[in-house]
Protein backbone atom coordinates (compact mmCIF):
# COMPACT_ATOMS: atom_id res chain seq x y z
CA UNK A 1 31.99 -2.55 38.63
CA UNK A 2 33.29 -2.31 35.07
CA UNK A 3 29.83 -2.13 32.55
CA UNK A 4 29.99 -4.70 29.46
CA UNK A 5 30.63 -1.84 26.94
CA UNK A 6 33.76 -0.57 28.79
CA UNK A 7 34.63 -4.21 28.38
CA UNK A 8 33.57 -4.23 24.72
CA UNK A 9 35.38 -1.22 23.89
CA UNK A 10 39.07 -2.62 25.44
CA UNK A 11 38.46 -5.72 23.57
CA UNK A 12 38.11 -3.82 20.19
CA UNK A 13 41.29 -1.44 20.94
CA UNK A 14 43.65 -4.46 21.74
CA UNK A 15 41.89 -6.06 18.45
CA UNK A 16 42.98 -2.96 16.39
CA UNK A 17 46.32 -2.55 18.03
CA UNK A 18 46.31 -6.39 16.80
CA UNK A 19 46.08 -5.46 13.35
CA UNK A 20 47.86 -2.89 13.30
CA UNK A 21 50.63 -4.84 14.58
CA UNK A 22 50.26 -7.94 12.16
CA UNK A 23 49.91 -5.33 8.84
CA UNK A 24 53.40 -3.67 10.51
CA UNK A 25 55.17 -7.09 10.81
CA UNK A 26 53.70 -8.14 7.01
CA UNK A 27 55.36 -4.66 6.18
CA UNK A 28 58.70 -5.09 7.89
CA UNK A 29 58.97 -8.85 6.20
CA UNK A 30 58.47 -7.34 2.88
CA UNK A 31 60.59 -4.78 3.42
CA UNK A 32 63.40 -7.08 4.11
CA UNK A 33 62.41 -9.61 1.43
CA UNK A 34 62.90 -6.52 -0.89
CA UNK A 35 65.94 -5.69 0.53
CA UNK A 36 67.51 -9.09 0.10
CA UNK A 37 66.85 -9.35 -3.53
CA UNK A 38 65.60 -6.15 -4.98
CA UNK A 39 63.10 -6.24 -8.01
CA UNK A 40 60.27 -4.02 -8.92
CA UNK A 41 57.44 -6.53 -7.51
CA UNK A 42 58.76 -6.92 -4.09
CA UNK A 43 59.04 -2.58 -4.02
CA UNK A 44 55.19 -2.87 -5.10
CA UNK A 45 54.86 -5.54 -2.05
CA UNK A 46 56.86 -3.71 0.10
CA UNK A 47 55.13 -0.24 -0.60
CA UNK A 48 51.47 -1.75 -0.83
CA UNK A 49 52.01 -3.47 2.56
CA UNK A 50 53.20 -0.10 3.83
CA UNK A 51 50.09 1.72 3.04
CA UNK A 52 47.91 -0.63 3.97
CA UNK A 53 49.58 -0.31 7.22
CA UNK A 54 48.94 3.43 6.91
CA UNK A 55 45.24 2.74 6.29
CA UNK A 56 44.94 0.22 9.38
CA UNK A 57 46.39 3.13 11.26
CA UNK A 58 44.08 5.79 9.83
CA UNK A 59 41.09 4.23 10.62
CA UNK A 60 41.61 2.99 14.20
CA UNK A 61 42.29 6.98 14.68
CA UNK A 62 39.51 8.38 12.51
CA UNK A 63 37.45 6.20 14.46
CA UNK A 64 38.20 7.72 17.57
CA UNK A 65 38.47 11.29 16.36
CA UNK A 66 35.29 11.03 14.67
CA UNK A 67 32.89 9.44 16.65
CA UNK A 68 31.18 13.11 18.08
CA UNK A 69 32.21 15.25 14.82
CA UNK A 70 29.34 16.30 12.16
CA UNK A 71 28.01 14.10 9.59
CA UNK A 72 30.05 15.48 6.79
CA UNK A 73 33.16 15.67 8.76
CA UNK A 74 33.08 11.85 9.78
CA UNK A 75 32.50 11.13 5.89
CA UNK A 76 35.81 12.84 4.78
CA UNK A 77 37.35 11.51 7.53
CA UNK A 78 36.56 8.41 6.37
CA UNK A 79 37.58 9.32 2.58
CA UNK A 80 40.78 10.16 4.00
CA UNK A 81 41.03 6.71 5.76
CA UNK A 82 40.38 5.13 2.58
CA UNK A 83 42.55 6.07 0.46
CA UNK A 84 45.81 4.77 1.85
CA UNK A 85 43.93 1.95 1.55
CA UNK A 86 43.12 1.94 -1.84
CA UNK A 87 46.27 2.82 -3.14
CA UNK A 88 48.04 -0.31 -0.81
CA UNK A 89 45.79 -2.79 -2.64
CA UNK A 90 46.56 -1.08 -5.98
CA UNK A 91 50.18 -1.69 -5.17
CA UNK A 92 49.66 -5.20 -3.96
CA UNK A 93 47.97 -5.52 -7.33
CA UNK A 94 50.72 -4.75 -9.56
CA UNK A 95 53.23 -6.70 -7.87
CA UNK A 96 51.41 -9.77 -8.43
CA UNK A 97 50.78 -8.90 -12.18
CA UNK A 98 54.14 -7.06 -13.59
């Protein structure tokens, strides 16, 4: 018999392959908006959609890798995980206001 957190825990992997999957597509569109008619806000789109995808990615694994690592370890882990994220807003940012 299969326990209600091995249930749990499926659920939440296919929900972060999910997202991973929708920030990918979002990143491929962009990329071929970009491509169609090139101008320096859809490269921002394009590249902030990237590393957001990058961050979705990076935390689904840091998550995993991290759960029985040290205190400190899990917190730069985390760092690390947020940064791609940070700097795919930023770039979202700036193509909506250059």
């Amino acid at each position: 018999m299969v326990d209600a957190a091995t249930v749990a825990r499926g659920v939440l992997l296919l929900m972060r392959f999910v997202v991973f999957g929708l920030s990918l597509g979002l990143t491929v569109i962009s990329f071929q908006a970009y491509r169609k008619r090139p101008s320096q806000r859809l490269q921002y789109a394009f590249l902030g959609f990237a590393f957001l995808s990058m961050g979705v990615a990076m935390s689904s694994v840091i998550t995993q890798l991290g759960a029985g690592a040290d205190e400190l370890v899990r917190v730069f882990f985390q760092m690390a995980g947020a940064l791609p994220l940070i700097i795919g807003f930023s770039m979202l940012y700036l193509s909506l206001y250059r």
